[in-house]
C-alpha atoms as a PDB file:
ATOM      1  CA  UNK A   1     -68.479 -61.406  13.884  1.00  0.00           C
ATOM      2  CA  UNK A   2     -68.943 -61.708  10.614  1.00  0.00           C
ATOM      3  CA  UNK A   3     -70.660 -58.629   9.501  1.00  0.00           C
ATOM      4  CA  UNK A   4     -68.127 -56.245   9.226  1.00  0.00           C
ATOM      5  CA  UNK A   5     -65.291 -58.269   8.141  1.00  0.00           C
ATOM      6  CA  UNK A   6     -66.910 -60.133   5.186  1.00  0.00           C
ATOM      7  CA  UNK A   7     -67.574 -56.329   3.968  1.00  0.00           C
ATOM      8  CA  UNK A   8     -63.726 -55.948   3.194  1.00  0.00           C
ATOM      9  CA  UNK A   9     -64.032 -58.712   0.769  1.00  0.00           C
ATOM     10  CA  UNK A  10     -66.636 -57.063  -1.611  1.00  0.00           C
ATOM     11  CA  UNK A  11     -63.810 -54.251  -3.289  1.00  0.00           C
ATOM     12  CA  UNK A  12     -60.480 -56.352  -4.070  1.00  0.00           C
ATOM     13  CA  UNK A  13     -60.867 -57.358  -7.885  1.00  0.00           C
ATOM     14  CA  UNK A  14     -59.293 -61.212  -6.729  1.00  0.00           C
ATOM     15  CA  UNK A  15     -62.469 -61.942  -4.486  1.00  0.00           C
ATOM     16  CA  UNK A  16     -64.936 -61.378  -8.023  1.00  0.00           C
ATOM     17  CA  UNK A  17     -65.785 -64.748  -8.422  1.00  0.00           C
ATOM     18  CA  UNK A  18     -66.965 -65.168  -4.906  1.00  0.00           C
ATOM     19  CA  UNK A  19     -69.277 -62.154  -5.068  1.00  0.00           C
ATOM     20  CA  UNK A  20     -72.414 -63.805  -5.032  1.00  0.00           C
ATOM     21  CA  UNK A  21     -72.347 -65.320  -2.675  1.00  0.00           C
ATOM     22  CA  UNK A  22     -70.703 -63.064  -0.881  1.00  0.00           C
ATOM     23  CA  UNK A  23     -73.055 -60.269  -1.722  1.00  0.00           C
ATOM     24  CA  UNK A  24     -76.149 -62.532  -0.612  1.00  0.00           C
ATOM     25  CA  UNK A  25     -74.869 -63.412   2.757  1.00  0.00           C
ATOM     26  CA  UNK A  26     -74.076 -59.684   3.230  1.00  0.00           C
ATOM     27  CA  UNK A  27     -77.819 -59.031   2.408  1.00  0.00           C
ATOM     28  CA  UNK A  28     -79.163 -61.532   5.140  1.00  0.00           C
ATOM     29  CA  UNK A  29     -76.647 -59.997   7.584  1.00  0.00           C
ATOM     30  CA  UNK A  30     -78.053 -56.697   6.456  1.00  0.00           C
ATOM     31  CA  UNK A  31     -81.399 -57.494   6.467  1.00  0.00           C
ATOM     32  CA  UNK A  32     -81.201 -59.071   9.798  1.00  0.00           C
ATOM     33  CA  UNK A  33     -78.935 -55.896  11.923  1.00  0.00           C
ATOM     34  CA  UNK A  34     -82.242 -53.524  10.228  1.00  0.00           C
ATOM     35  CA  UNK A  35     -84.601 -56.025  12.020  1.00  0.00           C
ATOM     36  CA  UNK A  36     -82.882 -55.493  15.584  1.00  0.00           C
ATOM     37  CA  UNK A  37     -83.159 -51.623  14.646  1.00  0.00           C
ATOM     38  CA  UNK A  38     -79.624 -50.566  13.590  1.00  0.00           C
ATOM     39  CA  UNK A  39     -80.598 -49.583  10.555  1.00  0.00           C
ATOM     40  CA  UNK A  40     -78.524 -46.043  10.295  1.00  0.00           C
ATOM     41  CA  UNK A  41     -75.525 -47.787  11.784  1.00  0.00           C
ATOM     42  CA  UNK A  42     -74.771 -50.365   9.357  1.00  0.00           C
ATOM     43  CA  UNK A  43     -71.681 -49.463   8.612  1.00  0.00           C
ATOM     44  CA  UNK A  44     -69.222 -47.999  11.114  1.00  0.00           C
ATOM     45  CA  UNK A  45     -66.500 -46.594  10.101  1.00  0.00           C
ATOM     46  CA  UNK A  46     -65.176 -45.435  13.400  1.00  0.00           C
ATOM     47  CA  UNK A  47     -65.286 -48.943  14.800  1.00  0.00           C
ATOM     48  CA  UNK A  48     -63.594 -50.727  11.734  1.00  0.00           C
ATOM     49  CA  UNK A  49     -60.781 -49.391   9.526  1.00  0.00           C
ATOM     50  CA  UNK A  50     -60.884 -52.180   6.961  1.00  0.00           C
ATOM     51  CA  UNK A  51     -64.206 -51.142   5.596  1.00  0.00           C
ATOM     52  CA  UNK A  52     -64.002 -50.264   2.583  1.00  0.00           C
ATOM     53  CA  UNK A  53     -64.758 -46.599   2.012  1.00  0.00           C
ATOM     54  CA  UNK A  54     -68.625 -45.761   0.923  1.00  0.00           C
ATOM     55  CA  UNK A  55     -67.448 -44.635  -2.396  1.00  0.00           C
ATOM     56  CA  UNK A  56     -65.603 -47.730  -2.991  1.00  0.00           C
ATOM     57  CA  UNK A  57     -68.224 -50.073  -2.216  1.00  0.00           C
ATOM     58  CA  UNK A  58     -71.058 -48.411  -4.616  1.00  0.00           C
ATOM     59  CA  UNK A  59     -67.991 -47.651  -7.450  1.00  0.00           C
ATOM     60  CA  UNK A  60     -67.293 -51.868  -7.193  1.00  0.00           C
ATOM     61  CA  UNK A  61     -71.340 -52.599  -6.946  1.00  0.00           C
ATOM     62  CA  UNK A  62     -72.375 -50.254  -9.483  1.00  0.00           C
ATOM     63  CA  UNK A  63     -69.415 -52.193 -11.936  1.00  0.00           C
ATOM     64  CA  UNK A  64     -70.395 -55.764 -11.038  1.00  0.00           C
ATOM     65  CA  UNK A  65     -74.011 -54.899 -11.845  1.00  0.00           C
ATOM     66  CA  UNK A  66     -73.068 -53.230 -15.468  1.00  0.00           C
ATOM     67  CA  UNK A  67     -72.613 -57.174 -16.124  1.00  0.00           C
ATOM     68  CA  UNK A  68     -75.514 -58.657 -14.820  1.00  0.00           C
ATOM     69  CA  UNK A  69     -75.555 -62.073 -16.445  1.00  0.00           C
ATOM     70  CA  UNK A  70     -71.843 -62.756 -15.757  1.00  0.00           C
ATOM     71  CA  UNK A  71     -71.197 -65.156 -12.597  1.00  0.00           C
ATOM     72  CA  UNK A  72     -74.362 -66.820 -11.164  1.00  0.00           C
ATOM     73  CA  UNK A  73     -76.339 -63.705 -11.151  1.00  0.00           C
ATOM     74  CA  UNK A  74     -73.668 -61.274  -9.550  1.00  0.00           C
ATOM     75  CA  UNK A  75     -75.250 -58.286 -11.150  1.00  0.00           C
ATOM     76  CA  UNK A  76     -78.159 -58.711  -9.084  1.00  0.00           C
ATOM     77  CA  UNK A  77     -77.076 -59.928  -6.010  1.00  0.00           C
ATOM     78  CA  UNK A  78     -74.708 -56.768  -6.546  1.00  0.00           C
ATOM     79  CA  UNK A  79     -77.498 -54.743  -6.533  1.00  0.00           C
ATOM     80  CA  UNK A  80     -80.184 -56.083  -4.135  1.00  0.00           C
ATOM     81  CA  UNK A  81     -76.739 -55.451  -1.481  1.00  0.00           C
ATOM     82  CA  UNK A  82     -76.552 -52.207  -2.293  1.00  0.00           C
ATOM     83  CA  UNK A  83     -79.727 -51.218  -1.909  1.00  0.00           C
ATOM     84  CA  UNK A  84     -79.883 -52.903   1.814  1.00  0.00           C
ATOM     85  CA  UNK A  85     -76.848 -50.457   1.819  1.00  0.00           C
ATOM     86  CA  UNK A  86     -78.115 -47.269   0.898  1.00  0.00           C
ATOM     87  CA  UNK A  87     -78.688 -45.597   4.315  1.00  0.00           C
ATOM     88  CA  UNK A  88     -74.531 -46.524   4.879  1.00  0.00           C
ATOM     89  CA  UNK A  89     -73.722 -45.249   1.573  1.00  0.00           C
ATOM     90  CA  UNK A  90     -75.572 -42.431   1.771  1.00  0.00           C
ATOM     91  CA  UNK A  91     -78.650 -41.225   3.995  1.00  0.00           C
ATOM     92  CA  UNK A  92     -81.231 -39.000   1.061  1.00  0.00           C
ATOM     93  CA  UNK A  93     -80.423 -42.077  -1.365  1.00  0.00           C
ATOM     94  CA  UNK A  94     -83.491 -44.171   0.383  1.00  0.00           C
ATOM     95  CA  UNK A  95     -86.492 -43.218  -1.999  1.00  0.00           C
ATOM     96  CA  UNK A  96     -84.434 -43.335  -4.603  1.00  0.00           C
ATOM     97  CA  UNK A  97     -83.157 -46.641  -4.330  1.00  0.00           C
ATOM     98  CA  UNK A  98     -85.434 -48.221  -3.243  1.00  0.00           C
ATOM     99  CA  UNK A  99     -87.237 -46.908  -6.169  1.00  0.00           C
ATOM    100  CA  UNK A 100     -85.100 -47.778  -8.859  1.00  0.00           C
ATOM    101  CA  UNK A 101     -82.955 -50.629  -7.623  1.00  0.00           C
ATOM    102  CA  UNK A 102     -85.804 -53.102  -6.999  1.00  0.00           C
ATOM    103  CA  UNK A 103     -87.073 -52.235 -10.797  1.00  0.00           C
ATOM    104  CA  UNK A 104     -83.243 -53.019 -12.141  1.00  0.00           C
ATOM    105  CA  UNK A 105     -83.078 -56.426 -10.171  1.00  0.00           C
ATOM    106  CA  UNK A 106     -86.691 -57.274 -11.160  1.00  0.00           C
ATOM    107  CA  UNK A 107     -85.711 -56.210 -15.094  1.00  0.00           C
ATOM    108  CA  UNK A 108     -82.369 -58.420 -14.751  1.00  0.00           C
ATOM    109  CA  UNK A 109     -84.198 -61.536 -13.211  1.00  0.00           C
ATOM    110  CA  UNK A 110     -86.773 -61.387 -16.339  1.00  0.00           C
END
């Protein structure tokens, strides 16, 4: 129930202080629907209209995490969400991110 709906929360500029949190419960939910093997269907657009588009969710990530420091952390738990979302976002970003992503949280947490 919650998965997809908490997702429309992550793009309107009002919900920014609750990102955090927000983005870390997304992870586990994340983490958890790629345990139970639906790891290219994370995101369904064809079952939800809310979502927010792709673009919009790595355009409002990608911003959050350009302050990293600001809000308990949000830059990182920005990140670390986006790269459980990478195969939703876009399929050949996978050895990218998950190249250069964990490196960026790991530089932010030290």
């Amino acid at each position: 129930v919650l998965w997809p709906y908490l997702l429309e929360f992550v793009t309107p500029i009002p919900f920014t202080n609750a990102l955090t949190p927000l983005c870390k419960s997304l992870m586990y939910l994340a983490m958890k629907k790629q345990e139970e093997g639906e790891n290219a269907s994370l995101l369904r657009y064809d079952l939800n209209a809310n979502l927010p588009s792709p673009y919009a969710l790595t355009t409002r990530l990608l911003v959050v995490s350009s302050q990293p420091y600001v809000g308990d952390s949000r830059g990182a738990a920005a990140l670390r969400l986006l790269n459980v979302l990478h195969y939703s976002v876009h399929p050949t970003l996978d050895q990218l991110w998950n190249k250069k992503i964990p490196l960026l949280v790991e530089h932010i947490e030290g």
